[in-house]
PDB file of N, CA and C in Angstrom:
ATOM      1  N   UNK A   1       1.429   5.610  -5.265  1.00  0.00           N
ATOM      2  CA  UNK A   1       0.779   4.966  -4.119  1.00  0.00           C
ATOM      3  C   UNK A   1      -0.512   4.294  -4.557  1.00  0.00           C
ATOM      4  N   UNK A   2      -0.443   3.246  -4.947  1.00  0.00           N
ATOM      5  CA  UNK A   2      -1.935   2.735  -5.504  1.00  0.00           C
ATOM      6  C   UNK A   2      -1.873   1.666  -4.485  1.00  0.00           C
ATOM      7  N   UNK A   3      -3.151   1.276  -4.618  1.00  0.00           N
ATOM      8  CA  UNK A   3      -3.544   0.139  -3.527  1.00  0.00           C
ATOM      9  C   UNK A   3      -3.711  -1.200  -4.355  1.00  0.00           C
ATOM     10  N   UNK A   4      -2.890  -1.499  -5.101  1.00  0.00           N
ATOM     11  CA  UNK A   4      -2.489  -2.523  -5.430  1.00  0.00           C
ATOM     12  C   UNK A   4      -1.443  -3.000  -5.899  1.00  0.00           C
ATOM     13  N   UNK A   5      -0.549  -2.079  -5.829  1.00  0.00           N
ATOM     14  CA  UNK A   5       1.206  -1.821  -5.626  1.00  0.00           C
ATOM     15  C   UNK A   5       1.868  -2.904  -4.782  1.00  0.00           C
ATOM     16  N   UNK A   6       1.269  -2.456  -3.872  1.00  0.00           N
ATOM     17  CA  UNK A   6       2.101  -3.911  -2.669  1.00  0.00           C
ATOM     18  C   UNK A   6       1.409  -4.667  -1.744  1.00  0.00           C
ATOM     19  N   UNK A   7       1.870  -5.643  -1.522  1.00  0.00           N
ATOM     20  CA  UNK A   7       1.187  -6.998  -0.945  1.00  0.00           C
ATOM     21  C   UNK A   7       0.840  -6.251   0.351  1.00  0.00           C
ATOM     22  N   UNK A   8      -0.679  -6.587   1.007  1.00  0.00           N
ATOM     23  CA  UNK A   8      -1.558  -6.041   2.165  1.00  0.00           C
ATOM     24  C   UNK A   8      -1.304  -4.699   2.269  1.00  0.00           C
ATOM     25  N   UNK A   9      -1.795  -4.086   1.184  1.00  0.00           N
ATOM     26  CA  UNK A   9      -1.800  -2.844   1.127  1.00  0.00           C
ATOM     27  C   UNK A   9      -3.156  -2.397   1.093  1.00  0.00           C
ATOM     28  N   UNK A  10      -3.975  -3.530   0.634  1.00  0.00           N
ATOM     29  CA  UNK A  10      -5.404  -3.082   0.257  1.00  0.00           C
ATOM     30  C   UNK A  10      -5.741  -3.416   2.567  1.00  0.00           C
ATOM     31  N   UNK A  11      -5.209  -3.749   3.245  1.00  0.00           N
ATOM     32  CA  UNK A  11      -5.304  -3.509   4.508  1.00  0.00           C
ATOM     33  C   UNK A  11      -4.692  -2.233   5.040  1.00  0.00           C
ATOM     34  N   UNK A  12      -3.730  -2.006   4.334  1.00  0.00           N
ATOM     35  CA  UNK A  12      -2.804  -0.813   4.682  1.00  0.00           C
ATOM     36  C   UNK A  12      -2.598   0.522   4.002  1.00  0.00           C
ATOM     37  N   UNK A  13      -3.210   1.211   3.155  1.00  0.00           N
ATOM     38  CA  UNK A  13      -3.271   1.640   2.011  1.00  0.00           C
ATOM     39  C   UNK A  13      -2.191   2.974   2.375  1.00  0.00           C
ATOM     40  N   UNK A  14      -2.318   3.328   3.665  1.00  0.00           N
ATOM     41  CA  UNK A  14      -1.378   4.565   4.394  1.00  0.00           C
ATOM     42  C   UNK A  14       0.243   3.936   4.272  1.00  0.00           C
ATOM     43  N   UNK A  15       0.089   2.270   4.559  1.00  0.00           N
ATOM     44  CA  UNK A  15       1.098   1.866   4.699  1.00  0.00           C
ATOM     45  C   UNK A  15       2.279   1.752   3.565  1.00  0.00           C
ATOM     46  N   UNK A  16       1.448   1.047   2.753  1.00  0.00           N
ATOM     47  CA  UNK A  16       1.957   1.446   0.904  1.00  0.00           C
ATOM     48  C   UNK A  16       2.167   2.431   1.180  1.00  0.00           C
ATOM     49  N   UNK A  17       1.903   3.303   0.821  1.00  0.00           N
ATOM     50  CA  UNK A  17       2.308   4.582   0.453  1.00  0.00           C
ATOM     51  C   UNK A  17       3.474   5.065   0.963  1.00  0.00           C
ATOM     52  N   UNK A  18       4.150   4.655   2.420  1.00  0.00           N
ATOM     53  CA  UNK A  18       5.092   4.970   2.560  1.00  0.00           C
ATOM     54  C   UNK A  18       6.642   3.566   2.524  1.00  0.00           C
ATOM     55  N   UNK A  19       5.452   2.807   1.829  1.00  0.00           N
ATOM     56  CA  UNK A  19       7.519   1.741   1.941  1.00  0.00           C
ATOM     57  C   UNK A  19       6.778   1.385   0.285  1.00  0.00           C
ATOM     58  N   UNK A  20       6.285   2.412  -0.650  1.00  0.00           N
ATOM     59  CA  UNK A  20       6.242   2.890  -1.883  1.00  0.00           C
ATOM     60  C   UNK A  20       7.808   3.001  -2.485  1.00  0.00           C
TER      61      UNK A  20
END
């Protein structure tokens, strides 16, 4: 789960983490 994994994640950082 890093916050630069996936696109608007650095808005979503909870969100990444789950469509990780």
């Amino acid at each position: 789960a890093k916050p630069t994994a996936t696109t608007g994640n650095a808005l979503a950082p909870s969100t990444l983490t789950a469509r990780e």
